[in-house]
C-alpha atoms as a PDB file:
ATOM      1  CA  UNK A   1       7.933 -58.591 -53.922  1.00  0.00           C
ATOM      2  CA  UNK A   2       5.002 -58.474 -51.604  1.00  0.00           C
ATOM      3  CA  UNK A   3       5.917 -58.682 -48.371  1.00  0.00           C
ATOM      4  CA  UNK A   4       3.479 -60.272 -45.728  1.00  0.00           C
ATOM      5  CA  UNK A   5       3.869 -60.896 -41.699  1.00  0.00           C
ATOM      6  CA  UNK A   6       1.211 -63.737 -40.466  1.00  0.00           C
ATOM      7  CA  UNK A   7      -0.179 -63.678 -37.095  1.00  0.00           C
ATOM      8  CA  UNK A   8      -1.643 -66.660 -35.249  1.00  0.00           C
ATOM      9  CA  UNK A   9       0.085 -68.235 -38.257  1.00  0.00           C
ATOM     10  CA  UNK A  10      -1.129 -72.461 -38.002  1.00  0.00           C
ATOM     11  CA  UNK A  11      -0.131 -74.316 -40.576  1.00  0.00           C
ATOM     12  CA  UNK A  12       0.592 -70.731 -42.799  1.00  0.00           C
ATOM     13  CA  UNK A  13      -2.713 -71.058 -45.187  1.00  0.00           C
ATOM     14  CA  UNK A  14      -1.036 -67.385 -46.547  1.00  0.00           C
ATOM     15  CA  UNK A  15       1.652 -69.315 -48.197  1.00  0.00           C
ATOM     16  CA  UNK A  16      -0.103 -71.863 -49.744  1.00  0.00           C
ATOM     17  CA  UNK A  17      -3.088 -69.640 -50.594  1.00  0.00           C
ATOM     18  CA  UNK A  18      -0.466 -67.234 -52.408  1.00  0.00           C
ATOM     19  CA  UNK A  19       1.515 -69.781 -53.853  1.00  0.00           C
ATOM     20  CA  UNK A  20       2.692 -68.337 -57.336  1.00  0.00           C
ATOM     21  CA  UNK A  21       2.184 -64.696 -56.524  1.00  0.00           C
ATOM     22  CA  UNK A  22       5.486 -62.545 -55.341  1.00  0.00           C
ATOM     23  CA  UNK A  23       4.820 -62.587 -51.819  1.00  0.00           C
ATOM     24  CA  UNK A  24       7.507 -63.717 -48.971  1.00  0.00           C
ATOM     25  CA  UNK A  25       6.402 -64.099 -44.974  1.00  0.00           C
ATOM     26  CA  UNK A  26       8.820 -62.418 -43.199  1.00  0.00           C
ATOM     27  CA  UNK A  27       7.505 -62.894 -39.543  1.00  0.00           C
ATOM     28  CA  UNK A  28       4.890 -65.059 -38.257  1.00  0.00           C
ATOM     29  CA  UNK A  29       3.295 -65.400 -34.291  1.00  0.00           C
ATOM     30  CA  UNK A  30       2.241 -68.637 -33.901  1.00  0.00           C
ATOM     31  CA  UNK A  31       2.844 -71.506 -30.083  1.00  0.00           C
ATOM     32  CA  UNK A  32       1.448 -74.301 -30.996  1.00  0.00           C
ATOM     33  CA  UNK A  33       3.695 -77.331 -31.301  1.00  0.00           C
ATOM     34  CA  UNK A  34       2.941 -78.976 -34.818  1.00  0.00           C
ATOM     35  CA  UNK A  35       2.625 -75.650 -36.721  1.00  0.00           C
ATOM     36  CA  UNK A  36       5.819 -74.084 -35.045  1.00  0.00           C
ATOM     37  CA  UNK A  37       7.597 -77.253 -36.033  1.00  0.00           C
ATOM     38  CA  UNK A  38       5.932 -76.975 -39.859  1.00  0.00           C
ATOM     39  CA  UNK A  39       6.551 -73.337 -40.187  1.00  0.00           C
ATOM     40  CA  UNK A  40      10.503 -74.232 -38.789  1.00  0.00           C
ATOM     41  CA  UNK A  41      10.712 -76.457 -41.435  1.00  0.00           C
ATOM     42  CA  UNK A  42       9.136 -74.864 -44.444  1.00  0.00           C
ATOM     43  CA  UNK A  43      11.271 -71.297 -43.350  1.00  0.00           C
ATOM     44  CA  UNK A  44      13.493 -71.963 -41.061  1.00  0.00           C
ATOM     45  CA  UNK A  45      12.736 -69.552 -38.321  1.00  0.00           C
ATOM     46  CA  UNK A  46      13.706 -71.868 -35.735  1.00  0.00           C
ATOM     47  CA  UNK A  47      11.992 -71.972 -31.778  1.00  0.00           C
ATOM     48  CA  UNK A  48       9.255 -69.509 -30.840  1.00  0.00           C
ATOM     49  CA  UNK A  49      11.122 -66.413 -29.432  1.00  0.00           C
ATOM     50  CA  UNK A  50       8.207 -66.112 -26.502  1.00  0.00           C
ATOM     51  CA  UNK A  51       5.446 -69.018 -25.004  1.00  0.00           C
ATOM     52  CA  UNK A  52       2.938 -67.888 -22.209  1.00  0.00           C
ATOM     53  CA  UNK A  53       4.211 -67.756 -18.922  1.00  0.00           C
ATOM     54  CA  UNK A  54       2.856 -70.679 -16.575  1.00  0.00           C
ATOM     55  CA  UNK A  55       3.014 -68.239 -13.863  1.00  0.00           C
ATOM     56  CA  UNK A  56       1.108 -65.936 -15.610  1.00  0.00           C
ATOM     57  CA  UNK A  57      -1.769 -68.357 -15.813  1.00  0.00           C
ATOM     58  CA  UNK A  58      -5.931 -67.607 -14.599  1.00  0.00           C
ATOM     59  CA  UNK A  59      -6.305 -70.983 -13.386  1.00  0.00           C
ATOM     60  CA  UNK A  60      -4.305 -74.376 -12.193  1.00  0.00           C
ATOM     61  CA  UNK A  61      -5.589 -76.192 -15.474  1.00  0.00           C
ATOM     62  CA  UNK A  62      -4.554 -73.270 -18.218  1.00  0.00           C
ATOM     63  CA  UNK A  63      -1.541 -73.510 -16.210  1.00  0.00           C
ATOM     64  CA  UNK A  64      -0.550 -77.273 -16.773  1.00  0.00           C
ATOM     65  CA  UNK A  65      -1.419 -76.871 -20.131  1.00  0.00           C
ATOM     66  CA  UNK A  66       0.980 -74.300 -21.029  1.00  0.00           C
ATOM     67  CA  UNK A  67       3.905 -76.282 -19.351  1.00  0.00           C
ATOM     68  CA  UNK A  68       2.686 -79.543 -21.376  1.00  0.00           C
ATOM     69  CA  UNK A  69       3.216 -76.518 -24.224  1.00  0.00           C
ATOM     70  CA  UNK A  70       6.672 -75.399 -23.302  1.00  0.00           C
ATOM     71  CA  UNK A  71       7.512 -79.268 -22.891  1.00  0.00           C
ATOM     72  CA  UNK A  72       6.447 -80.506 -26.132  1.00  0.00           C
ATOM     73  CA  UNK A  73       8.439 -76.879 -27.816  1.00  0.00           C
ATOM     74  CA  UNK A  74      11.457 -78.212 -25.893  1.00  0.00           C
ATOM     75  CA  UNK A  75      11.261 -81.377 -27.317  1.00  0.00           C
ATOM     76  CA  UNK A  76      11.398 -80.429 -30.994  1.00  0.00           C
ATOM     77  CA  UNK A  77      13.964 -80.436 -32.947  1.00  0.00           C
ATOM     78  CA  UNK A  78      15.059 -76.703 -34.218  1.00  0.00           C
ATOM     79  CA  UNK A  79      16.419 -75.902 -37.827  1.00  0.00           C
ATOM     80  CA  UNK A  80      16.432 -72.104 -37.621  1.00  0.00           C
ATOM     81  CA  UNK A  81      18.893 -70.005 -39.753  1.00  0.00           C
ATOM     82  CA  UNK A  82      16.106 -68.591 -42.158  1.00  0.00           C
ATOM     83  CA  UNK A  83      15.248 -65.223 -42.931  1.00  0.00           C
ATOM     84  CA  UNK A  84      11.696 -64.977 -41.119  1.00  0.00           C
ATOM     85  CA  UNK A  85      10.955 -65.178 -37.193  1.00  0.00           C
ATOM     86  CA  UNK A  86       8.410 -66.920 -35.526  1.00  0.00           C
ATOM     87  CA  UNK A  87       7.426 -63.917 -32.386  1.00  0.00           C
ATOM     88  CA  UNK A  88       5.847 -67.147 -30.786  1.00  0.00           C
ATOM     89  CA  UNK A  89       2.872 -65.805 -28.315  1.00  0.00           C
ATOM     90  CA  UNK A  90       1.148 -62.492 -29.875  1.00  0.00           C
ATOM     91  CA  UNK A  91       0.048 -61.607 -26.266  1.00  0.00           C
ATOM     92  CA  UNK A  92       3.664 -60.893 -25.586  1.00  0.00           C
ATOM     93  CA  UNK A  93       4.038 -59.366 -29.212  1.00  0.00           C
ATOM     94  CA  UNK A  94       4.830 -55.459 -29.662  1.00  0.00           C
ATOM     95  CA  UNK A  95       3.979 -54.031 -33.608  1.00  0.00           C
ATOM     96  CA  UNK A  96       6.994 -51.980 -32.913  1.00  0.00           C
ATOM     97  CA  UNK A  97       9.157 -55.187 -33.079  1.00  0.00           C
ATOM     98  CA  UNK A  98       7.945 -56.537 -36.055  1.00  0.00           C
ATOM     99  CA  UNK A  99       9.523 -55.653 -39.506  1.00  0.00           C
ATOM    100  CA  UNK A 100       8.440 -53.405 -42.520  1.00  0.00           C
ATOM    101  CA  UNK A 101       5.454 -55.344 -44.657  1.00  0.00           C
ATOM    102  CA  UNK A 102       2.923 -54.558 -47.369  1.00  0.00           C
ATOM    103  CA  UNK A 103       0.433 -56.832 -45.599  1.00  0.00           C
ATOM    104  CA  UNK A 104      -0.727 -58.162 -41.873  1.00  0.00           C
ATOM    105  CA  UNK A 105      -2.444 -61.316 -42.216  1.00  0.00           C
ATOM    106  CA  UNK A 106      -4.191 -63.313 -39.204  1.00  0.00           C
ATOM    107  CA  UNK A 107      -6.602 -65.671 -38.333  1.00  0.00           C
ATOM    108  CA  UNK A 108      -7.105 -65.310 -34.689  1.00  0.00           C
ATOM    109  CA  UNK A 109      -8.591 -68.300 -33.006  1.00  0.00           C
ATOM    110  CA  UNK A 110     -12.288 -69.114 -33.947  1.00  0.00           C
ATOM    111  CA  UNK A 111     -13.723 -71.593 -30.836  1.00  0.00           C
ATOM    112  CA  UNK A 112     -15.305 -68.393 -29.128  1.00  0.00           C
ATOM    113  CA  UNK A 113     -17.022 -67.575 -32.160  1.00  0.00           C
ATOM    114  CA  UNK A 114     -17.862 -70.410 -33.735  1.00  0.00           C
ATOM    115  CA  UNK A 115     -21.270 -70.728 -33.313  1.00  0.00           C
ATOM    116  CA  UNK A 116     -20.599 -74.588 -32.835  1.00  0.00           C
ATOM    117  CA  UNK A 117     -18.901 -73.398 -29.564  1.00  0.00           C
ATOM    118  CA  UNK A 118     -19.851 -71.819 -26.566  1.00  0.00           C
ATOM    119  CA  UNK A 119     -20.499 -68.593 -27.898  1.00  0.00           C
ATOM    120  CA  UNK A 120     -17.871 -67.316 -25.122  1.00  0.00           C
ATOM    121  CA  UNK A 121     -17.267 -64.232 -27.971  1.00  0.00           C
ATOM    122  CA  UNK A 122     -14.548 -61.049 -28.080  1.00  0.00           C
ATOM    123  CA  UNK A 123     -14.607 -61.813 -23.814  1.00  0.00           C
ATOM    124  CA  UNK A 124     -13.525 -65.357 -23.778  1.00  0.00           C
ATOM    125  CA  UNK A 125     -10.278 -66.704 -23.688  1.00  0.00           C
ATOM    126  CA  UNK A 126      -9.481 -67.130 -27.860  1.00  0.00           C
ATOM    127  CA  UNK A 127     -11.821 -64.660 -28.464  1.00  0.00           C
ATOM    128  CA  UNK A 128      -9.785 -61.975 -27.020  1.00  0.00           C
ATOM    129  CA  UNK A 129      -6.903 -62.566 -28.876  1.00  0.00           C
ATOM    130  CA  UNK A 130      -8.864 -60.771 -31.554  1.00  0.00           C
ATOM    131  CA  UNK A 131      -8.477 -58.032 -29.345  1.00  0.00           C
ATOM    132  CA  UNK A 132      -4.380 -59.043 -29.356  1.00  0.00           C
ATOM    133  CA  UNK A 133      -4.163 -58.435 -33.431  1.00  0.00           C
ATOM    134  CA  UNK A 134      -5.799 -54.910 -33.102  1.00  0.00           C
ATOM    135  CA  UNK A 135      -3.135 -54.233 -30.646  1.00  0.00           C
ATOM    136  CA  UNK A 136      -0.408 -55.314 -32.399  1.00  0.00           C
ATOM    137  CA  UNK A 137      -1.509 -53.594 -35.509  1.00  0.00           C
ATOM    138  CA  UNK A 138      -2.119 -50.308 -34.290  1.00  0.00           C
ATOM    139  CA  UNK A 139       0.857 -49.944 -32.545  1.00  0.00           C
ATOM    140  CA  UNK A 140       2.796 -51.023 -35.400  1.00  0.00           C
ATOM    141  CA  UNK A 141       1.159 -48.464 -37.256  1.00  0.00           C
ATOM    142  CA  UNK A 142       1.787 -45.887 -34.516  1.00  0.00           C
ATOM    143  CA  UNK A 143       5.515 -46.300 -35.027  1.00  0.00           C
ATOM    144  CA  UNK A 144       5.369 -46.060 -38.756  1.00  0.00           C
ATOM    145  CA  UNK A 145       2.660 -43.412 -39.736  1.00  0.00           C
ATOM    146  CA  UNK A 146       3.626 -43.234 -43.374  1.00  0.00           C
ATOM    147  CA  UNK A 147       3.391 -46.523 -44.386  1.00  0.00           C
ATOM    148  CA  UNK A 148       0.085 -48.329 -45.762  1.00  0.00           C
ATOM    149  CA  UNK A 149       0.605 -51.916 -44.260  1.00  0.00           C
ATOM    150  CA  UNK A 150      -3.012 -53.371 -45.037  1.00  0.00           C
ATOM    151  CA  UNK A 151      -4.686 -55.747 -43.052  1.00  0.00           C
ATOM    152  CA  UNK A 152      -6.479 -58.913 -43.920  1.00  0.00           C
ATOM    153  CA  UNK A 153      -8.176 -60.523 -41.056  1.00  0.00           C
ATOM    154  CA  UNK A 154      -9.940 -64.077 -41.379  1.00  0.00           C
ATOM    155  CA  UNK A 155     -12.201 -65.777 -38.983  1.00  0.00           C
ATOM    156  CA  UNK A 156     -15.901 -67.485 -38.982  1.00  0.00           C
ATOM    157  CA  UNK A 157     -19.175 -65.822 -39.459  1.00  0.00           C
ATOM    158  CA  UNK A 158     -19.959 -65.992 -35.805  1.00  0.00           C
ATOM    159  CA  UNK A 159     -18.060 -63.087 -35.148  1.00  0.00           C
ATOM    160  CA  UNK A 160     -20.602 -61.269 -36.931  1.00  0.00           C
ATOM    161  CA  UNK A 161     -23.285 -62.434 -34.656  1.00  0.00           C
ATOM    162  CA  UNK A 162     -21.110 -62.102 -31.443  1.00  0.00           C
ATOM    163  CA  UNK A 163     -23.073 -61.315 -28.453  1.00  0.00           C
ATOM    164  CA  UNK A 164     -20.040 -59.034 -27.397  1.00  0.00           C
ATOM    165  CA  UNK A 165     -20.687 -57.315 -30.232  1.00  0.00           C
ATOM    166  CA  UNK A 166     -17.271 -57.774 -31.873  1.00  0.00           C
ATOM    167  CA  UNK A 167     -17.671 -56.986 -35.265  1.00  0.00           C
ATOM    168  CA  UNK A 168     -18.397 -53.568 -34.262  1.00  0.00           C
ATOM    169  CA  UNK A 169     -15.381 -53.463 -31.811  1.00  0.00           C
ATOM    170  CA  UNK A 170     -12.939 -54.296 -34.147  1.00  0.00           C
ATOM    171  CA  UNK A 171     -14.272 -51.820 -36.919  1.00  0.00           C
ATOM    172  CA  UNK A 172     -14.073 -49.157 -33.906  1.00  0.00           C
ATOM    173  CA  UNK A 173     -10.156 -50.152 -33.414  1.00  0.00           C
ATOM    174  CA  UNK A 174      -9.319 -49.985 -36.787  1.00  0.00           C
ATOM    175  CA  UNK A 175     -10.759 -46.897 -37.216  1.00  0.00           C
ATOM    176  CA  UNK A 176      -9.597 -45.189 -33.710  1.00  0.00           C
ATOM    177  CA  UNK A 177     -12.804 -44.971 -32.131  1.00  0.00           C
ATOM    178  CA  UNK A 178     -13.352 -44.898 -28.236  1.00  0.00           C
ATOM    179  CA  UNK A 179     -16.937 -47.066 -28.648  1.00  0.00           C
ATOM    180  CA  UNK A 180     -18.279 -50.436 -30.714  1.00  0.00           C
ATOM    181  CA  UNK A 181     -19.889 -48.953 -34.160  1.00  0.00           C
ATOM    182  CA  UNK A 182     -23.185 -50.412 -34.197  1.00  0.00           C
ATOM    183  CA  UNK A 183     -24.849 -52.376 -37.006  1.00  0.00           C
ATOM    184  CA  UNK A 184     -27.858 -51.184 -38.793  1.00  0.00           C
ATOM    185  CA  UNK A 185     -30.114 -53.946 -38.179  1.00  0.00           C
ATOM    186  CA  UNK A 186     -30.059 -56.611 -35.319  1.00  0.00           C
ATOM    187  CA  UNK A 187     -26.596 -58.229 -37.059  1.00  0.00           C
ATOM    188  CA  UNK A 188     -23.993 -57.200 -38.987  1.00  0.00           C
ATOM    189  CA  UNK A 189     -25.146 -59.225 -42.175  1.00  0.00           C
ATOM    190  CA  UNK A 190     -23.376 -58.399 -45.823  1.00  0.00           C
ATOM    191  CA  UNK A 191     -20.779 -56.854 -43.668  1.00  0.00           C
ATOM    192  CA  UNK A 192     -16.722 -58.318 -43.889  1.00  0.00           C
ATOM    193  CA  UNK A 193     -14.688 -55.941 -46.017  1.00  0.00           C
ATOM    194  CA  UNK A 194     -13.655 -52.423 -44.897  1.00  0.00           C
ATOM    195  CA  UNK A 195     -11.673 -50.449 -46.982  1.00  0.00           C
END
Protein backbone atom coordinates (compact mmCIF):
# COMPACT_ATOMS: atom_id res chain seq x y z
CA UNK A 1 0.00 0.00 0.00
CA UNK A 2 1.09 3.41 -1.07
CA UNK A 3 0.91 5.66 1.43
CA UNK A 4 0.26 9.45 0.63
CA UNK A 5 -0.12 12.72 3.07
CA UNK A 6 -2.03 15.73 1.09
CA UNK A 7 -1.32 19.23 1.84
CA UNK A 8 -3.64 22.16 1.14
CA UNK A 9 -5.86 19.11 0.58
CA UNK A 10 -9.56 20.87 -1.03
CA UNK A 11 -11.82 18.62 -1.99
CA UNK A 12 -8.76 15.63 -1.99
CA UNK A 13 -8.37 15.44 -6.06
CA UNK A 14 -5.41 12.65 -4.78
CA UNK A 15 -8.12 10.31 -3.87
CA UNK A 16 -10.22 10.49 -6.62
CA UNK A 17 -7.34 10.85 -9.11
CA UNK A 18 -5.89 7.47 -7.55
CA UNK A 19 -8.99 5.80 -7.21
CA UNK A 20 -8.21 2.00 -7.92
CA UNK A 21 -4.51 2.15 -7.22
CA UNK A 22 -3.25 0.95 -3.49
CA UNK A 23 -2.82 4.22 -2.08
CA UNK A 24 -4.40 5.42 1.47
CA UNK A 25 -4.15 9.39 2.73
CA UNK A 26 -3.04 9.24 5.98
CA UNK A 27 -2.85 13.05 6.86
CA UNK A 28 -4.11 15.94 5.06
CA UNK A 29 -3.69 20.12 5.90
CA UNK A 30 -6.48 21.69 4.68
CA UNK A 31 -9.08 25.15 6.76
CA UNK A 32 -11.46 25.73 4.61
CA UNK A 33 -15.00 24.96 5.71
CA UNK A 34 -16.66 22.80 2.85
CA UNK A 35 -13.54 20.67 2.14
CA UNK A 36 -12.76 20.06 5.95
CA UNK A 37 -16.36 19.01 6.27
CA UNK A 38 -15.96 16.65 2.84
CA UNK A 39 -12.66 15.27 3.82
CA UNK A 40 -14.48 14.57 7.64
CA UNK A 41 -16.88 12.75 5.94
CA UNK A 42 -15.17 10.74 3.28
CA UNK A 43 -12.24 9.76 6.27
CA UNK A 44 -13.29 10.65 9.22
CA UNK A 45 -10.55 12.79 10.57
CA UNK A 46 -12.83 14.93 12.37
CA UNK A 47 -12.14 19.11 13.16
CA UNK A 48 -8.96 20.77 11.91
CA UNK A 49 -6.39 20.30 14.77
CA UNK A 50 -5.07 24.17 14.09
CA UNK A 51 -6.99 27.47 12.15
CA UNK A 52 -5.00 30.84 11.87
CA UNK A 53 -4.95 32.87 14.76
CA UNK A 54 -7.20 36.15 14.43
CA UNK A 55 -4.68 37.78 16.51
CA UNK A 56 -2.10 36.83 14.41
CA UNK A 57 -3.66 38.67 11.52
CA UNK A 58 -1.71 41.67 8.96
CA UNK A 59 -4.75 43.60 8.71
CA UNK A 60 -8.45 44.28 10.38
CA UNK A 61 -10.11 42.63 7.18
CA UNK A 62 -7.81 39.19 7.03
CA UNK A 63 -8.70 39.34 10.55
CA UNK A 64 -12.62 39.17 10.35
CA UNK A 65 -12.27 36.76 7.86
CA UNK A 66 -10.53 34.22 9.77
CA UNK A 67 -13.08 34.52 12.72
CA UNK A 68 -16.04 34.18 10.01
CA UNK A 69 -13.52 30.89 9.41
CA UNK A 70 -13.30 29.62 12.93
CA UNK A 71 -17.21 30.37 13.13
CA UNK A 72 -18.37 28.50 10.24
CA UNK A 73 -15.57 25.29 11.58
CA UNK A 74 -17.51 25.61 14.86
CA UNK A 75 -20.61 25.21 13.33
CA UNK A 76 -20.03 21.90 11.57
CA UNK A 77 -20.89 18.95 12.57
CA UNK A 78 -17.71 16.53 13.43
CA UNK A 79 -17.60 12.66 12.67
CA UNK A 80 -13.95 12.01 13.49
CA UNK A 81 -12.77 8.51 14.68
CA UNK A 82 -10.85 7.66 11.34
CA UNK A 83 -7.45 6.74 10.83
CA UNK A 84 -6.11 10.02 9.00
CA UNK A 85 -5.78 13.70 10.55
CA UNK A 86 -6.63 16.78 9.09
CA UNK A 87 -3.23 19.23 10.58
CA UNK A 88 -5.77 22.07 9.60
CA UNK A 89 -3.48 25.37 8.81
CA UNK A 90 0.04 24.26 7.15
CA UNK A 91 1.48 27.62 8.42
CA UNK A 92 1.24 26.16 11.86
CA UNK A 93 2.31 22.63 10.43
CA UNK A 94 5.81 21.01 11.53
CA UNK A 95 7.09 17.87 8.91
CA UNK A 96 8.29 16.44 12.12
CA UNK A 97 4.62 15.88 13.19
CA UNK A 98 3.41 14.33 10.31
CA UNK A 99 3.55 10.47 9.83
CA UNK A 100 5.76 8.05 7.69
CA UNK A 101 4.53 8.25 3.73
CA UNK A 102 5.76 7.15 0.31
CA UNK A 103 4.39 10.39 -1.14
CA UNK A 104 3.73 14.37 -0.25
CA UNK A 105 1.14 15.65 -2.41
CA UNK A 106 -0.06 19.48 -2.52
CA UNK A 107 -1.59 21.96 -4.42
CA UNK A 108 -0.82 25.16 -2.74
CA UNK A 109 -3.15 27.97 -3.55
CA UNK A 110 -3.00 29.28 -7.22
CA UNK A 111 -4.74 33.14 -7.11
CA UNK A 112 -1.10 34.68 -6.86
CA UNK A 113 -0.10 32.88 -9.79
CA UNK A 114 -2.72 32.63 -11.86
CA UNK A 115 -2.07 34.81 -14.45
CA UNK A 116 -5.91 35.69 -14.35
CA UNK A 117 -4.97 37.26 -10.93
CA UNK A 118 -2.95 39.89 -9.75
CA UNK A 119 0.21 38.43 -10.43
CA UNK A 120 0.95 39.09 -6.52
CA UNK A 121 3.51 35.75 -7.05
CA UNK A 122 5.82 33.57 -4.33
CA UNK A 123 5.45 37.29 -2.14
CA UNK A 124 1.76 37.53 -1.89
CA UNK A 125 -0.41 36.21 0.55
CA UNK A 126 -1.37 32.44 -1.20
CA UNK A 127 1.59 32.61 -2.99
CA UNK A 128 3.73 32.17 -0.04
CA UNK A 129 2.23 29.27 1.16
CA UNK A 130 4.27 27.68 -1.60
CA UNK A 131 6.97 28.72 0.44
CA UNK A 132 4.89 26.81 3.58
CA UNK A 133 5.08 23.19 1.60
CA UNK A 134 8.93 23.55 1.10
CA UNK A 135 9.06 24.05 4.75
CA UNK A 136 7.14 21.42 5.79
CA UNK A 137 8.84 19.05 3.48
CA UNK A 138 12.25 19.66 4.26
CA UNK A 139 11.94 19.49 7.71
CA UNK A 140 10.15 16.35 7.50
CA UNK A 141 12.90 15.11 5.61
CA UNK A 142 15.42 16.50 8.11
CA UNK A 143 13.97 14.23 10.78
CA UNK A 144 13.94 11.17 8.63
CA UNK A 145 17.13 11.19 6.37
CA UNK A 146 16.75 7.64 5.17
CA UNK A 147 13.58 7.64 3.81
CA UNK A 148 12.63 8.60 0.04
CA UNK A 149 9.17 10.35 0.64
CA UNK A 150 8.69 11.90 -2.99
CA UNK A 151 7.02 14.92 -3.68
CA UNK A 152 4.40 15.81 -6.19
CA UNK A 153 3.55 19.41 -6.27
CA UNK A 154 0.59 20.83 -8.53
CA UNK A 155 -0.23 24.35 -9.34
CA UNK A 156 -0.87 26.63 -12.65
CA UNK A 157 1.58 27.58 -15.27
CA UNK A 158 1.92 31.04 -13.91
CA UNK A 159 4.25 29.98 -11.48
CA UNK A 160 6.53 29.43 -14.20
CA UNK A 161 6.33 32.95 -15.32
CA UNK A 162 6.32 34.41 -11.71
CA UNK A 163 7.84 37.73 -11.50
CA UNK A 164 9.30 36.54 -8.04
CA UNK A 165 10.89 34.16 -9.82
CA UNK A 166 9.39 31.13 -8.05
CA UNK A 167 9.98 28.36 -10.11
CA UNK A 168 13.54 28.83 -9.52
CA UNK A 169 13.02 29.27 -5.69
CA UNK A 170 11.37 26.25 -5.16
CA UNK A 171 13.88 24.11 -7.33
CA UNK A 172 16.63 25.93 -5.01
CA UNK A 173 14.65 24.52 -1.74
CA UNK A 174 14.31 21.26 -2.91
CA UNK A 175 17.63 20.98 -3.75
CA UNK A 176 19.24 22.91 -0.55
CA UNK A 177 20.44 25.83 -2.23
CA UNK A 178 20.98 29.33 -0.50
CA UNK A 179 19.83 31.31 -4.03
CA UNK A 180 16.80 31.03 -6.88
CA UNK A 181 18.38 28.69 -9.83
CA UNK A 182 17.87 30.68 -12.79
CA UNK A 183 16.21 29.64 -16.06
CA UNK A 184 18.02 29.47 -19.28
CA UNK A 185 16.03 31.74 -21.27
CA UNK A 186 13.69 34.65 -20.12
CA UNK A 187 11.06 31.77 -18.58
CA UNK A 188 11.19 28.60 -17.35
CA UNK A 189 9.30 27.00 -20.42
CA UNK A 190 9.32 22.88 -20.86
CA UNK A 191 10.27 22.99 -17.28
CA UNK A 192 7.75 21.02 -14.38
CA UNK A 193 9.31 17.69 -13.48
CA UNK A 194 12.49 17.32 -11.37
CA UNK A 195 13.68 14.14 -10.56
Amino acid sequence: MVRAISLFSGIEALSVAARGLDWQVVAFAEIEPFPCALLDYYYKCGKPLRLPDPAEARTAKKAKQIRSLHRSIARIEWIGGGEATNFGDAAQLSGTELPEADWIVAGPPCPDYSVAGKRAGIHGEHGNMTLELLRIYNEYHACRPHTSTHLLFENVPGLLSDRGNAFGRILAELAGEDTALEPAGPRWTHAGFVS
